[in-house]
C-alpha atoms as a PDB file:
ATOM      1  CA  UNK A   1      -7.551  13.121 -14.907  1.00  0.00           C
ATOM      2  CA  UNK A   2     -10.090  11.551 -16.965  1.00  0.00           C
ATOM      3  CA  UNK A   3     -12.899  10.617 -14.561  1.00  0.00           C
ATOM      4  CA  UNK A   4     -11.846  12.290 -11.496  1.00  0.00           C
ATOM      5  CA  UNK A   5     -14.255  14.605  -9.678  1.00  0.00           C
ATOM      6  CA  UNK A   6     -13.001  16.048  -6.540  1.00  0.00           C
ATOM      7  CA  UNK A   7     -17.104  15.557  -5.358  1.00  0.00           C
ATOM      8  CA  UNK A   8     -17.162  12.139  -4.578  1.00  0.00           C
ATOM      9  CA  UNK A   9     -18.799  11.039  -1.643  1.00  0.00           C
ATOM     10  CA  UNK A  10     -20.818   7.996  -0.493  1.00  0.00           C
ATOM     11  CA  UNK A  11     -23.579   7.230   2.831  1.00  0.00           C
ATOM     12  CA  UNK A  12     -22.937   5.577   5.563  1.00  0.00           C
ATOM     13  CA  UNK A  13     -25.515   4.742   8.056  1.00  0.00           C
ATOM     14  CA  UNK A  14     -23.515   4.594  11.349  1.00  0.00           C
ATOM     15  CA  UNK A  15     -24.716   1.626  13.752  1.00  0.00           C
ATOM     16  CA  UNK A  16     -26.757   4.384  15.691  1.00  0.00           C
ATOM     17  CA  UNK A  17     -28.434   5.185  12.415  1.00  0.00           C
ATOM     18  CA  UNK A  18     -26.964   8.525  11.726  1.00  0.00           C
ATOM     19  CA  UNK A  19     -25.972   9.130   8.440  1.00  0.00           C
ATOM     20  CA  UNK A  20     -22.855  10.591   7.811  1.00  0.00           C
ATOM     21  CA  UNK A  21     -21.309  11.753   3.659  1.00  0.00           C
ATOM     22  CA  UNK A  22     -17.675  10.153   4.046  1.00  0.00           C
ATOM     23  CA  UNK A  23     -15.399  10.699   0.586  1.00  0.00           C
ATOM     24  CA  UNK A  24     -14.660   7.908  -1.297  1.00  0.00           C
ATOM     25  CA  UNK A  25     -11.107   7.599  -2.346  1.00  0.00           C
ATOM     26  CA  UNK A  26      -8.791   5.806  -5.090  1.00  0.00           C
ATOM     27  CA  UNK A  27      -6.259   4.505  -2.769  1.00  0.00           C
ATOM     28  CA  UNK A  28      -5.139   4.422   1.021  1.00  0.00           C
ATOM     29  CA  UNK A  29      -0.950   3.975   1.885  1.00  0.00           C
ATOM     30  CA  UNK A  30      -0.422   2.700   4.729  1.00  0.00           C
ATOM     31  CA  UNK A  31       2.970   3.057   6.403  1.00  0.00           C
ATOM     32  CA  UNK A  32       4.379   0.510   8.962  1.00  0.00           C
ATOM     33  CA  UNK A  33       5.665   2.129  12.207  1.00  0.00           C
ATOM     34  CA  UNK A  34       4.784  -0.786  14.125  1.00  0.00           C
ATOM     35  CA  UNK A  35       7.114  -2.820  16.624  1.00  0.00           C
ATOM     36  CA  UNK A  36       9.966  -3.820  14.024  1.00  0.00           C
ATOM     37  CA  UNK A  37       9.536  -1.147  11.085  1.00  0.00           C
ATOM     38  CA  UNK A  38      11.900   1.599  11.807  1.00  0.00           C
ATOM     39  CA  UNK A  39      13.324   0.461  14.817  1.00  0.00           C
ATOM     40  CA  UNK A  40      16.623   0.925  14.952  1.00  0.00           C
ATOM     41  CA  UNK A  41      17.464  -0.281  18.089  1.00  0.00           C
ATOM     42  CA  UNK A  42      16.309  -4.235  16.417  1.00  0.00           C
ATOM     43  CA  UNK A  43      18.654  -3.282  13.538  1.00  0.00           C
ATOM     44  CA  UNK A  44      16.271  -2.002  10.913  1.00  0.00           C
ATOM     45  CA  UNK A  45      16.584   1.363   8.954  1.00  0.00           C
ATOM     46  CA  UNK A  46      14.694   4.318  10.105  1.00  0.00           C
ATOM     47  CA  UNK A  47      11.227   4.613   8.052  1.00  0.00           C
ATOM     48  CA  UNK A  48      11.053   8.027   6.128  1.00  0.00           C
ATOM     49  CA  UNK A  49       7.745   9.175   7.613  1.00  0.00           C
ATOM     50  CA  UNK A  50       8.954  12.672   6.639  1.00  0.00           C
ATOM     51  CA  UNK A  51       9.402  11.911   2.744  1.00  0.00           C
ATOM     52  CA  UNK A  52       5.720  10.603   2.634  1.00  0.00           C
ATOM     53  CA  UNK A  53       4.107  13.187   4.651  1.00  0.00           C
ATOM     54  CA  UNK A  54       5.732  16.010   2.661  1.00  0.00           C
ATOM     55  CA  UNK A  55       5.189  14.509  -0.866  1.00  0.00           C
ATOM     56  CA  UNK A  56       1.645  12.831   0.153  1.00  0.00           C
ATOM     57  CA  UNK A  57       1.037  16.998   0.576  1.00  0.00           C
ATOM     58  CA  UNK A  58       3.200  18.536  -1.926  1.00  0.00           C
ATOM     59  CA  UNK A  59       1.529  16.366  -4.801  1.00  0.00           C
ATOM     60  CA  UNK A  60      -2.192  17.062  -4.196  1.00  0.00           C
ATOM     61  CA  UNK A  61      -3.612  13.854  -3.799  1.00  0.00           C
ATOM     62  CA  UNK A  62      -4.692  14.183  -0.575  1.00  0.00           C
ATOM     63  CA  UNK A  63      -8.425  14.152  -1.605  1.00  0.00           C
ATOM     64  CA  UNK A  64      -7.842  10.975  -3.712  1.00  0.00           C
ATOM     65  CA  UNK A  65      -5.519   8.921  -1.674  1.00  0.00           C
ATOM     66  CA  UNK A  66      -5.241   8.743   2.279  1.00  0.00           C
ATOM     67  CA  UNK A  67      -2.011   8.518   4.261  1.00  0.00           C
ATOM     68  CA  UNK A  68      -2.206   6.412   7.720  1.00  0.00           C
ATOM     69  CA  UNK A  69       1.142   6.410   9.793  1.00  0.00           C
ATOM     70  CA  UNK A  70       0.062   2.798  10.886  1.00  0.00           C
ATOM     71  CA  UNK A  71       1.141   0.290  13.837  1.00  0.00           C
ATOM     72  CA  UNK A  72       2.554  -2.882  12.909  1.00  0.00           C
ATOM     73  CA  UNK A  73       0.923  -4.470   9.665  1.00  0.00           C
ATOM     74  CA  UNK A  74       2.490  -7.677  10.445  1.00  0.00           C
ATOM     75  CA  UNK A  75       5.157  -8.936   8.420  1.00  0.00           C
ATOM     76  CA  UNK A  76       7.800  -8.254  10.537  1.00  0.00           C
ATOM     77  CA  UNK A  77      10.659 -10.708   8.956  1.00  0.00           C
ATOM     78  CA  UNK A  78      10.416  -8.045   6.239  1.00  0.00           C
ATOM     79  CA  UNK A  79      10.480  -4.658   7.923  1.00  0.00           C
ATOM     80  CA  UNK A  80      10.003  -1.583   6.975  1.00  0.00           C
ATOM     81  CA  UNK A  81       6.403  -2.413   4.878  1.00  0.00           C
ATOM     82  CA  UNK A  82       4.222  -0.417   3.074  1.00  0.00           C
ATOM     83  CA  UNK A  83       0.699  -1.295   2.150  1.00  0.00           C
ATOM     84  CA  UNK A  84      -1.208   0.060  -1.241  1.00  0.00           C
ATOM     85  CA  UNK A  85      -4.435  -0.141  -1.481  1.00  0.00           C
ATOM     86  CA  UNK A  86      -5.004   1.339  -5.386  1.00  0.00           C
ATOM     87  CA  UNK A  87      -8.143   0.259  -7.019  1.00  0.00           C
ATOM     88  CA  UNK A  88      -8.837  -2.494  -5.021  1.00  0.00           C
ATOM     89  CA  UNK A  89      -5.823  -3.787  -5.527  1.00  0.00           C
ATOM     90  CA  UNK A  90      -3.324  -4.451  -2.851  1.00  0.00           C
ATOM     91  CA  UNK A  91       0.431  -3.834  -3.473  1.00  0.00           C
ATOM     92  CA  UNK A  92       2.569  -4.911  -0.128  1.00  0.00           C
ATOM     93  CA  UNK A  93       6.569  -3.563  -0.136  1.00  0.00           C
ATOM     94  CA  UNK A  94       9.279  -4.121   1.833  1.00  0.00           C
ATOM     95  CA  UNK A  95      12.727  -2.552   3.159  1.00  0.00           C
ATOM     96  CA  UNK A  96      11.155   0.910   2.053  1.00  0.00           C
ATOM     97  CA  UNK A  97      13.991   2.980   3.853  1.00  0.00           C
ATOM     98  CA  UNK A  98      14.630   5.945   1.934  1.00  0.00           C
ATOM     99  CA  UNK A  99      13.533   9.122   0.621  1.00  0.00           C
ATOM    100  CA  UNK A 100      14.612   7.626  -3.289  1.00  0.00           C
ATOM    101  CA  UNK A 101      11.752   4.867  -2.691  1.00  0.00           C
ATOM    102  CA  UNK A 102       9.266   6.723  -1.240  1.00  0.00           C
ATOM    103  CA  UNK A 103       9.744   9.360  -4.631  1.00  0.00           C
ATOM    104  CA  UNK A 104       9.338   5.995  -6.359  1.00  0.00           C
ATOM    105  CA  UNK A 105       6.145   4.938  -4.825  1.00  0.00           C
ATOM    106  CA  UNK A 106       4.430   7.990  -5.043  1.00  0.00           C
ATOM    107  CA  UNK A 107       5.298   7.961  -9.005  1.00  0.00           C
ATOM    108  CA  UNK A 108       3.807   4.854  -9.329  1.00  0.00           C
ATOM    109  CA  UNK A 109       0.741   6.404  -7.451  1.00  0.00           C
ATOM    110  CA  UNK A 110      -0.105   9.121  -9.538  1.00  0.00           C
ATOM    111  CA  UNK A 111       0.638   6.443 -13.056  1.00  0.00           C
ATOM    112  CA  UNK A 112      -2.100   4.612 -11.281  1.00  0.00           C
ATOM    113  CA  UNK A 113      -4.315   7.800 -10.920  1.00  0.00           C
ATOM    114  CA  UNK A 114      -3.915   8.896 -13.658  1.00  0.00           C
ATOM    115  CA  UNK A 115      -4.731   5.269 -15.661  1.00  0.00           C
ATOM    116  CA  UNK A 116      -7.942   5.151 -13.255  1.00  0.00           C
ATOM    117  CA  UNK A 117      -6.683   1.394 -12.815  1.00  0.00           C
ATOM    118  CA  UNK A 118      -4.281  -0.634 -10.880  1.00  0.00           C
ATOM    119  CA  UNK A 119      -0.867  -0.800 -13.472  1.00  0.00           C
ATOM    120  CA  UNK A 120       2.130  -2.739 -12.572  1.00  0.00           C
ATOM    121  CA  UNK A 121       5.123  -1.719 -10.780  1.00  0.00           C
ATOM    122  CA  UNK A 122       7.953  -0.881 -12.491  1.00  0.00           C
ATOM    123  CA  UNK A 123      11.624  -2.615 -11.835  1.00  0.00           C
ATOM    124  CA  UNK A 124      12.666   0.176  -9.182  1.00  0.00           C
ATOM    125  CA  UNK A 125       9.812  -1.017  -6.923  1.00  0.00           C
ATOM    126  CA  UNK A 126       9.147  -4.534  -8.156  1.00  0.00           C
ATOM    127  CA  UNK A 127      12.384  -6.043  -6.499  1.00  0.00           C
ATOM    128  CA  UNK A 128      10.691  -5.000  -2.934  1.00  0.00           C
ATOM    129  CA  UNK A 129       7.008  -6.327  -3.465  1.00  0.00           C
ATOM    130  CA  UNK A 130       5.601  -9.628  -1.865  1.00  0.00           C
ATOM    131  CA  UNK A 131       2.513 -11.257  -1.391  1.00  0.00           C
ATOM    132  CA  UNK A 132       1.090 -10.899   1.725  1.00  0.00           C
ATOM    133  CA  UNK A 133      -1.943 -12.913   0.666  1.00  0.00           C
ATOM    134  CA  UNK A 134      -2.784 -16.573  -0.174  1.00  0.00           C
ATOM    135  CA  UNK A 135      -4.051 -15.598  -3.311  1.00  0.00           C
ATOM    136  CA  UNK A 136      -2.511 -12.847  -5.807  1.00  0.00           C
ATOM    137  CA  UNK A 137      -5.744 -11.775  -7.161  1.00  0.00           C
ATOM    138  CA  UNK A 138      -4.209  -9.641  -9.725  1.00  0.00           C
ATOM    139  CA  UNK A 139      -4.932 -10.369 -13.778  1.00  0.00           C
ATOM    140  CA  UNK A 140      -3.150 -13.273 -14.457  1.00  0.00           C
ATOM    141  CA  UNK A 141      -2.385 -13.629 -10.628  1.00  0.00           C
ATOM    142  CA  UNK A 142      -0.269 -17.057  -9.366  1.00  0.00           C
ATOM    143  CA  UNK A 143      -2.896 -18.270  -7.691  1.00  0.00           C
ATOM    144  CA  UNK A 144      -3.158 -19.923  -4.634  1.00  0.00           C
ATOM    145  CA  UNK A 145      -0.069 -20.435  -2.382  1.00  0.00           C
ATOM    146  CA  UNK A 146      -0.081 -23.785  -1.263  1.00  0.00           C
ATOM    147  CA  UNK A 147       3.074 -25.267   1.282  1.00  0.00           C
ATOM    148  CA  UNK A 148       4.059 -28.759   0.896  1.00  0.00           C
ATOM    149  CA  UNK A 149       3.551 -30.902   3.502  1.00  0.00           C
ATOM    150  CA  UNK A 150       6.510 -33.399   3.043  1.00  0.00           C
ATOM    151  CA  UNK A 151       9.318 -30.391   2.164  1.00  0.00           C
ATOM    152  CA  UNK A 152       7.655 -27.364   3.519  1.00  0.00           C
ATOM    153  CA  UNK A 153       8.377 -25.603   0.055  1.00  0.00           C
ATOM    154  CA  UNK A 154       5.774 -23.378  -0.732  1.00  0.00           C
ATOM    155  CA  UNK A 155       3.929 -23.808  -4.361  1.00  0.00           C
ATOM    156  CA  UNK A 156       1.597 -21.763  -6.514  1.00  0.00           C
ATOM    157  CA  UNK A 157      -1.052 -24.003  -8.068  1.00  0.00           C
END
């Protein structure tokens, strides 16, 4: 760990004017357990909120990257999401049903700790990422999504 120090914290000035020392962290997962993700009884897979609790604790990041068990993140159509947030970067997956992925994911999160940046996923993930986002604001990103008005096809310009 190059740069890490387990002492980083920032201010915040709370709207009453306390201040409060908050840690500042290299990444946030957020895991959908929302209306759709996990629900079996709509016909998805169950989400392995066990897997990430117990490697999220068993690989000592807890101090650099949070965990939130969250409610639904949105994109339903593709169930079972997970949310990165790594270096300001944002890194959306879907169909993340097993304990196999969520080993893969956290693999990728401590490559990305331990380049201090955001580094691409490899081909075990990359078959379940999508952009959630109009823009894909990563180096050499696609751009701007932009749907066609006479097809409907979407287009990256």
């Amino acid at each position: 760990m190059k740069g890490w120090s387990d002492d980083r914290f920032v201010d915040v000035v709370r709207a009453d004017g306390a201040v409060r020392e908050v840690r500042a962290l290299e990444g946030h997962v957020f895991v959908c357990k929302g209306c759709c993700c996990g629900n079996v009884e709509r016909g998805n897979p169950e989400v392995p909120l066990e897997a990430f609790k117990r490697q999220w604790k068993a690989r000592g990041i807890r101090r650099r990257v949070h965990l939130t068990i969250a409610g639904c993140l949105g994109p339903c159509a593709v169930a079972n999401v997970v949310l990165l947030v790594l270096y300001g970067r944002s890194v959306w997956l879907h169909s993340i049903d097993s304990p196999r992925q969520v080993t893969a994911i956290y693999d990728y999160i401590e490559r990305t700790l331990a380049a201090e940046a955001y580094v691409p996923l490899d081909e075990s993930l990359a078959v379940y990422e999508f952009n959630r986002y109009t823009v894909d604001a990563s180096p050499g990103g696609r751009g701007v999504c932009e749907r066609s008005q006479a097809d409907g096809e979407a287009r990256v310009g």
